[in-house]
PDB file of N, CA and C in Angstrom:
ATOM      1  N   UNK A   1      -5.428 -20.192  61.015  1.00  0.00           N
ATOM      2  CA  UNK A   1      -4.527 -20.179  59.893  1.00  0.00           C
ATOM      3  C   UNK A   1      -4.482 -18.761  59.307  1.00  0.00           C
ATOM      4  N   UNK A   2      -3.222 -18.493  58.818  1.00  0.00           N
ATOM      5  CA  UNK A   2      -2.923 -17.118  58.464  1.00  0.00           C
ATOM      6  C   UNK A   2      -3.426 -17.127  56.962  1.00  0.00           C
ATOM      7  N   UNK A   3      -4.245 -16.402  56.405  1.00  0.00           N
ATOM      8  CA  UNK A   3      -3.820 -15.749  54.761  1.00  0.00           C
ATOM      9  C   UNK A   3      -2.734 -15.716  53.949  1.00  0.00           C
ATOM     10  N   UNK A   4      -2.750 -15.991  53.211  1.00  0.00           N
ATOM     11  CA  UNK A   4      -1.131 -15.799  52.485  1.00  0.00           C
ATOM     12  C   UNK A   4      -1.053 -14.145  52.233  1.00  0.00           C
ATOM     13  N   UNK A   5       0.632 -13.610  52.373  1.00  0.00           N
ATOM     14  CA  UNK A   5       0.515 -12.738  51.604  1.00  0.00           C
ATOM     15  C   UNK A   5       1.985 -12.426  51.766  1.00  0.00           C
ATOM     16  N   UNK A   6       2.626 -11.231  51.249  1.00  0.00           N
ATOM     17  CA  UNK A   6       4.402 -10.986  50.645  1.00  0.00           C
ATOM     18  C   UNK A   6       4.560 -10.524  51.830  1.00  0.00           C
ATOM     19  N   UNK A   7       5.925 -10.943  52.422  1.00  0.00           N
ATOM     20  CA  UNK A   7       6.566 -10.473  53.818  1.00  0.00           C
ATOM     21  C   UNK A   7       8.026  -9.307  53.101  1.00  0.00           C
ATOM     22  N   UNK A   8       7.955  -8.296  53.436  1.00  0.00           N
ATOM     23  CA  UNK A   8       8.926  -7.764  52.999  1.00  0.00           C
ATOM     24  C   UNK A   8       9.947  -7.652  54.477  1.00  0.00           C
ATOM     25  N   UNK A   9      11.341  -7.515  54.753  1.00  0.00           N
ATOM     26  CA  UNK A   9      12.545  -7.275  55.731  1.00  0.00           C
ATOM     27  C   UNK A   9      12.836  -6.053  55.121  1.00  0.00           C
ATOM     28  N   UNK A  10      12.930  -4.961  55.338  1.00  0.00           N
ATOM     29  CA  UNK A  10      13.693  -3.748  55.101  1.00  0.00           C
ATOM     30  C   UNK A  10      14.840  -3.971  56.089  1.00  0.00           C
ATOM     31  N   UNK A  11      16.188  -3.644  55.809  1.00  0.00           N
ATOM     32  CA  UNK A  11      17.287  -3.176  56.482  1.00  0.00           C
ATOM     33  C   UNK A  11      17.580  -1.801  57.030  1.00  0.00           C
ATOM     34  N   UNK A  12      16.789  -0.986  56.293  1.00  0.00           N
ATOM     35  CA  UNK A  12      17.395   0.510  56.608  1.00  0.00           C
ATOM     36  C   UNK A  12      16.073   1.363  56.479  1.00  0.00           C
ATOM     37  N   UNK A  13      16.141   2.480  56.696  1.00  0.00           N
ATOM     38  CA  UNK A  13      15.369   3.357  56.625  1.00  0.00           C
ATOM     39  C   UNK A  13      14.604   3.245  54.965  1.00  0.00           C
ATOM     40  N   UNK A  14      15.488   3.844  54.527  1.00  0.00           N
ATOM     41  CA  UNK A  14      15.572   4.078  52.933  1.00  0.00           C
ATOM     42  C   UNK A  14      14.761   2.898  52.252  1.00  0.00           C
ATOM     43  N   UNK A  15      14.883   1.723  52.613  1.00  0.00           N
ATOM     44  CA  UNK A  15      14.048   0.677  52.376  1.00  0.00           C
ATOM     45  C   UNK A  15      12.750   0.990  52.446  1.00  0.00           C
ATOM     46  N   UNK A  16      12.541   1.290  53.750  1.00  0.00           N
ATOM     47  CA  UNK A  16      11.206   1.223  54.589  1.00  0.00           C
ATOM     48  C   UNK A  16      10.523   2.114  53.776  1.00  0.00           C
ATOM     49  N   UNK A  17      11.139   3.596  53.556  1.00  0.00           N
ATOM     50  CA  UNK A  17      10.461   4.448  52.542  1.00  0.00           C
ATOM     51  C   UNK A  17      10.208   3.909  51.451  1.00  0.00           C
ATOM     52  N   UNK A  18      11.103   3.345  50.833  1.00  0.00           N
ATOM     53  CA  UNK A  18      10.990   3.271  49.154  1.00  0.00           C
ATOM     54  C   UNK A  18       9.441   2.263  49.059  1.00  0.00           C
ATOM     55  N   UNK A  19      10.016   0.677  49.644  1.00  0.00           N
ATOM     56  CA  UNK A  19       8.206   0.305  50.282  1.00  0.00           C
ATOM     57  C   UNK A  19       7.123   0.796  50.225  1.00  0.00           C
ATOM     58  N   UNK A  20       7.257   1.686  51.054  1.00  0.00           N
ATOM     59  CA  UNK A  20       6.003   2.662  51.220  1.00  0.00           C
ATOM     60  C   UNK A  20       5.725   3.346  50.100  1.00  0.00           C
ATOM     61  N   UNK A  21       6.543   4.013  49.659  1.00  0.00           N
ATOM     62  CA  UNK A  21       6.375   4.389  48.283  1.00  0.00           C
ATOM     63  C   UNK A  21       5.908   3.940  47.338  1.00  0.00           C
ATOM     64  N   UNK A  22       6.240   2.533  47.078  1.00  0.00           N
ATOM     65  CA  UNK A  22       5.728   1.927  45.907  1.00  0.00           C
ATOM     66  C   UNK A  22       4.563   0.825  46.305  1.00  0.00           C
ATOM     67  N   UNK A  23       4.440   0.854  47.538  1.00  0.00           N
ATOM     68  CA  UNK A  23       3.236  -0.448  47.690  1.00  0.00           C
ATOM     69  C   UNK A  23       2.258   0.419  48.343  1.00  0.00           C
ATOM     70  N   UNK A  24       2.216   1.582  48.991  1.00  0.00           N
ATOM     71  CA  UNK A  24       1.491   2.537  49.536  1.00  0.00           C
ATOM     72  C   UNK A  24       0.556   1.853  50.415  1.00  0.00           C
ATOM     73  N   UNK A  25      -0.425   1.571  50.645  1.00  0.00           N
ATOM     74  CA  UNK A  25      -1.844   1.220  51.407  1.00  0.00           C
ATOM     75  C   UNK A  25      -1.945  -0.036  51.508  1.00  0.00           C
ATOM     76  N   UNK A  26      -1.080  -0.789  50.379  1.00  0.00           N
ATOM     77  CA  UNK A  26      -1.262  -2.467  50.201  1.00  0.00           C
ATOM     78  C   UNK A  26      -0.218  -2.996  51.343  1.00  0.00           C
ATOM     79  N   UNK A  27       0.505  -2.609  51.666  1.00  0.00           N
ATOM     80  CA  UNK A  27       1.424  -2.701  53.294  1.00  0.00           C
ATOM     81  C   UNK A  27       1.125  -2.256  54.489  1.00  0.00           C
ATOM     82  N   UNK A  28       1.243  -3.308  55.313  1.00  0.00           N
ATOM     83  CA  UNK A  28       1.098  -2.686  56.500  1.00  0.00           C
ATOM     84  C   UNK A  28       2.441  -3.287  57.582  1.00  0.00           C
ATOM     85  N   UNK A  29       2.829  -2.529  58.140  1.00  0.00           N
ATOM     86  CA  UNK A  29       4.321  -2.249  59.212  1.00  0.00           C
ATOM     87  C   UNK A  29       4.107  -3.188  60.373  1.00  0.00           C
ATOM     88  N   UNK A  30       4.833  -3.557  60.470  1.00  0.00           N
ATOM     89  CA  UNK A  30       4.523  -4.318  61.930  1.00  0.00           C
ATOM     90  C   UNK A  30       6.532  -4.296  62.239  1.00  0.00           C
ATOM     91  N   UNK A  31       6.056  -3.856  64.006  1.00  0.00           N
ATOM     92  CA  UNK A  31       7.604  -4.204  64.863  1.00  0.00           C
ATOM     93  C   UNK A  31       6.892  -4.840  65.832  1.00  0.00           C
ATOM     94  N   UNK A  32       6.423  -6.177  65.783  1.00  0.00           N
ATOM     95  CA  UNK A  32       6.184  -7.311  67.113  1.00  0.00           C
ATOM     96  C   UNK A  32       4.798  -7.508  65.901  1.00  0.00           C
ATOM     97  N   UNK A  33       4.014  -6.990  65.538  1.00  0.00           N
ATOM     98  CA  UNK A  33       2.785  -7.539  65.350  1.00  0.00           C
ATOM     99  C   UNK A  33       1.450  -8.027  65.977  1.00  0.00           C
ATOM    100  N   UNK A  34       1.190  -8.059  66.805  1.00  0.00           N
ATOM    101  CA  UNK A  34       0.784  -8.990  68.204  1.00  0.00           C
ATOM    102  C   UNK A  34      -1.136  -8.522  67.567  1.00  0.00           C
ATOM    103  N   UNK A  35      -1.084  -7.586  67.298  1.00  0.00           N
ATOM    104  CA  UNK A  35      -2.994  -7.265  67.223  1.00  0.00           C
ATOM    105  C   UNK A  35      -3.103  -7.636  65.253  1.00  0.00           C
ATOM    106  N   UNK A  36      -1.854  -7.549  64.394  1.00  0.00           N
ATOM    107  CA  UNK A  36      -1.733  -7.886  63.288  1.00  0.00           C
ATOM    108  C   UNK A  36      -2.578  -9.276  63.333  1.00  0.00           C
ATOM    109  N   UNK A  37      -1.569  -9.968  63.650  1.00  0.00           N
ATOM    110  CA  UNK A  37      -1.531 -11.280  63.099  1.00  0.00           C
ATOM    111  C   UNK A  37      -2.635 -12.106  64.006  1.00  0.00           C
ATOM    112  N   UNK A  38      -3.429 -11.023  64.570  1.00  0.00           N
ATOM    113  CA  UNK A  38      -4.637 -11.812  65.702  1.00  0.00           C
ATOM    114  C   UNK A  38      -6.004 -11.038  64.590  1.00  0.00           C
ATOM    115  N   UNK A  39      -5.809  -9.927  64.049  1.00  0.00           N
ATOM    116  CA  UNK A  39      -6.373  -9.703  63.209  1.00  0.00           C
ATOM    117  C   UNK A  39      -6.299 -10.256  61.520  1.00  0.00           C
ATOM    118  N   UNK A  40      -5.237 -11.059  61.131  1.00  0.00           N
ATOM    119  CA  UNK A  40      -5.784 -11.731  60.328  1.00  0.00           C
ATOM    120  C   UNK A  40      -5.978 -12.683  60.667  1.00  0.00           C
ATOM    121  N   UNK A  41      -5.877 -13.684  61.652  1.00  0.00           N
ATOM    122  CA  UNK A  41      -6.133 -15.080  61.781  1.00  0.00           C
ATOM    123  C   UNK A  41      -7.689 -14.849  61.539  1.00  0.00           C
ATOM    124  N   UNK A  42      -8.657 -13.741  62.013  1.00  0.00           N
ATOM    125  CA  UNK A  42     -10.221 -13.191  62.062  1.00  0.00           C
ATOM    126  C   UNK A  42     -10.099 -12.957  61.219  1.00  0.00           C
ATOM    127  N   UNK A  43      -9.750 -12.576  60.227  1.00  0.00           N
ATOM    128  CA  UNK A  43      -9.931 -11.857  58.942  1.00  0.00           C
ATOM    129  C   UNK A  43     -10.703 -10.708  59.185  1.00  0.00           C
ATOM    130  N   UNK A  44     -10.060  -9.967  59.837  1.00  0.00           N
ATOM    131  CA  UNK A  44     -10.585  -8.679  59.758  1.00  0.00           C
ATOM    132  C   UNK A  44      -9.860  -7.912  59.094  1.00  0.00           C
ATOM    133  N   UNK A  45      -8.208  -8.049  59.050  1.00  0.00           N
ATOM    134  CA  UNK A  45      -7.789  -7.205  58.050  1.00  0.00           C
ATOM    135  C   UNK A  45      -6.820  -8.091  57.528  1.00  0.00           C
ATOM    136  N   UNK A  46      -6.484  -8.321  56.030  1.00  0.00           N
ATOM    137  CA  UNK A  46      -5.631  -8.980  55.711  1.00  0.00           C
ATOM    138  C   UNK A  46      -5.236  -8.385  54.604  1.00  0.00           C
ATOM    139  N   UNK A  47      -3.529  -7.568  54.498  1.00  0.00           N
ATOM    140  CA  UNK A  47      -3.217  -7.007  53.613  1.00  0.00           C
ATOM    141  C   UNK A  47      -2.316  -7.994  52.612  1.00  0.00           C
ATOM    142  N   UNK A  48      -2.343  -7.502  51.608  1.00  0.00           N
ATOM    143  CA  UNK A  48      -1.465  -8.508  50.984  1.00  0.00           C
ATOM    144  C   UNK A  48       0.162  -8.542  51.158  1.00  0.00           C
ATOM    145  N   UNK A  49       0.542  -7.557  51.625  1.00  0.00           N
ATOM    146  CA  UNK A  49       1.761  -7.440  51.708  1.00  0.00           C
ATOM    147  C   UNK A  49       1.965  -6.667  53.798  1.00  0.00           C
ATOM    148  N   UNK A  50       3.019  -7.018  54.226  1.00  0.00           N
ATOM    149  CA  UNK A  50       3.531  -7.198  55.748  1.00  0.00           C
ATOM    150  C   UNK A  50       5.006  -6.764  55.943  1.00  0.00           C
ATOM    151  N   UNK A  51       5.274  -5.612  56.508  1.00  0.00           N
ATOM    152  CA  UNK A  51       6.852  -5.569  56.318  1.00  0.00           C
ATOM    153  C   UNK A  51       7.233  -5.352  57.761  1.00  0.00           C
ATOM    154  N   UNK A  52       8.331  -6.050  58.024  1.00  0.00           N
ATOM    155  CA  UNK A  52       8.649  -6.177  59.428  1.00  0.00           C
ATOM    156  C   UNK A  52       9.326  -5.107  60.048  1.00  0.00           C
ATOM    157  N   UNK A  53       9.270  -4.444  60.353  1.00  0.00           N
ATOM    158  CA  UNK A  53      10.474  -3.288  60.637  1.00  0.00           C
ATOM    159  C   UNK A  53      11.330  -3.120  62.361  1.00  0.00           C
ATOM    160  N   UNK A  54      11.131  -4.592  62.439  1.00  0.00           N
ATOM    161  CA  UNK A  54      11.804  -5.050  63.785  1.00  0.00           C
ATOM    162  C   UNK A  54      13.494  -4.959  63.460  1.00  0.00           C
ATOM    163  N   UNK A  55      13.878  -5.062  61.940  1.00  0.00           N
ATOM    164  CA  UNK A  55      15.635  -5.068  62.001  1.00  0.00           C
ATOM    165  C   UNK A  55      16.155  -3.675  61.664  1.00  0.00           C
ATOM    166  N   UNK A  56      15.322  -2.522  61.616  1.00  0.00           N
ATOM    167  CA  UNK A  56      16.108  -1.303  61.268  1.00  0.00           C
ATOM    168  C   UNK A  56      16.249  -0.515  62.196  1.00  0.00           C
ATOM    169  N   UNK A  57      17.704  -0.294  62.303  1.00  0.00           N
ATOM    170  CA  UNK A  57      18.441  -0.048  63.308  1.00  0.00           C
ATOM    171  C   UNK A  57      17.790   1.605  63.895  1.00  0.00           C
ATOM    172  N   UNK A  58      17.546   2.529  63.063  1.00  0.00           N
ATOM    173  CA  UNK A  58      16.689   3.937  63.015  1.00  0.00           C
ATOM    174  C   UNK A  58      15.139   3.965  63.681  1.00  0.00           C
ATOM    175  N   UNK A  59      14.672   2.575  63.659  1.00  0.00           N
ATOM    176  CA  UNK A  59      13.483   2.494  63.877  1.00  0.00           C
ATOM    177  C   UNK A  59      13.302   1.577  65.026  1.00  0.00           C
ATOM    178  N   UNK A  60      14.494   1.453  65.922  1.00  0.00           N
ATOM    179  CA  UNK A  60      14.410   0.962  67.600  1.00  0.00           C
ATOM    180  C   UNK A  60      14.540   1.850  68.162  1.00  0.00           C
ATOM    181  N   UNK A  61      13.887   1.729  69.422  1.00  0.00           N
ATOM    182  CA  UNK A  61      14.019   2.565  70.483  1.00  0.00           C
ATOM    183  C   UNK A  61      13.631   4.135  70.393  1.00  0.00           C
ATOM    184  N   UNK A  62      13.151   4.698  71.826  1.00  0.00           N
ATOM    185  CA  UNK A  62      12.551   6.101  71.701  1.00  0.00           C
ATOM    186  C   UNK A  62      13.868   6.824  72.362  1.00  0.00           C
ATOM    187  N   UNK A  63      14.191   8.384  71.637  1.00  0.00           N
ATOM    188  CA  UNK A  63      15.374   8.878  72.680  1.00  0.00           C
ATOM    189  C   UNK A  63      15.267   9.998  72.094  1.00  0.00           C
ATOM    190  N   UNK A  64      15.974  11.030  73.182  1.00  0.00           N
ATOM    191  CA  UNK A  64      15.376  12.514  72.768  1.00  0.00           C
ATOM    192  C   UNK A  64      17.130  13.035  71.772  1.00  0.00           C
ATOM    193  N   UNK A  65      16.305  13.784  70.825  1.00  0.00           N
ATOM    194  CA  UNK A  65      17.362  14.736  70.118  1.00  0.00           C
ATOM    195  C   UNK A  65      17.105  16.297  70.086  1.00  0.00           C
ATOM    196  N   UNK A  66      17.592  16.796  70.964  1.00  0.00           N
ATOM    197  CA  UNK A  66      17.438  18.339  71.280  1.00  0.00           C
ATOM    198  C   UNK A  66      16.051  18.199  71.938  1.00  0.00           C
ATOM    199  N   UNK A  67      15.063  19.411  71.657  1.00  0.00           N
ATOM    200  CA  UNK A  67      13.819  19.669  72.008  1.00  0.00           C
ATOM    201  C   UNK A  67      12.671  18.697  71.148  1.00  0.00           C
ATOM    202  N   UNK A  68      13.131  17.336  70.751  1.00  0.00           N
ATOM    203  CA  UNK A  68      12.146  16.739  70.342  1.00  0.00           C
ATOM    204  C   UNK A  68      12.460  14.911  70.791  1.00  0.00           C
ATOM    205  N   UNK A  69      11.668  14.122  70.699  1.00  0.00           N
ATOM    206  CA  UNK A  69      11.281  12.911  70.882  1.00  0.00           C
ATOM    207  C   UNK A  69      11.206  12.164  69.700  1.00  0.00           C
ATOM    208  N   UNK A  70      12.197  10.977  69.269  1.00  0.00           N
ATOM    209  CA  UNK A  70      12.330  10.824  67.990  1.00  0.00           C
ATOM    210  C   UNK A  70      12.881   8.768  68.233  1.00  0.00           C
TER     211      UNK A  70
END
């Protein structure tokens, strides 16, 4: 059984920051989750707050822009 705790959906980037911004350390990111949610079922780490960042469109996929990897 999971812990309770606040699931945030960001849509956009700008979300994802502002989040971070204001919940800082008390969030943790997940795109699939897979060692997350195997780590709280153990309670090894259970934050109170979880934000999914599987729907922002900026934050799929790896692809190069000029001389960098982004």
């Amino acid at each position: 059984m999971l812990p309770e705790f606040e699931m945030l959906l960001p849509r956009s980037l700008p979300e994802v920051l502002a989040a971070l911004a204001k919940y800082g350390a008390d969030v943790a990111p997940i795109a699939g989750g897979t060692n997350l949610i195997v780590d709280m079922r153990a309670e090894r780490h259970c934050p109170p707050i979880v934000m999914d960042l599987s729907h922002v469109p900026d934050l799929r996929g790896i692809r190069r822009e000029g001389d960098y990897i982004v």
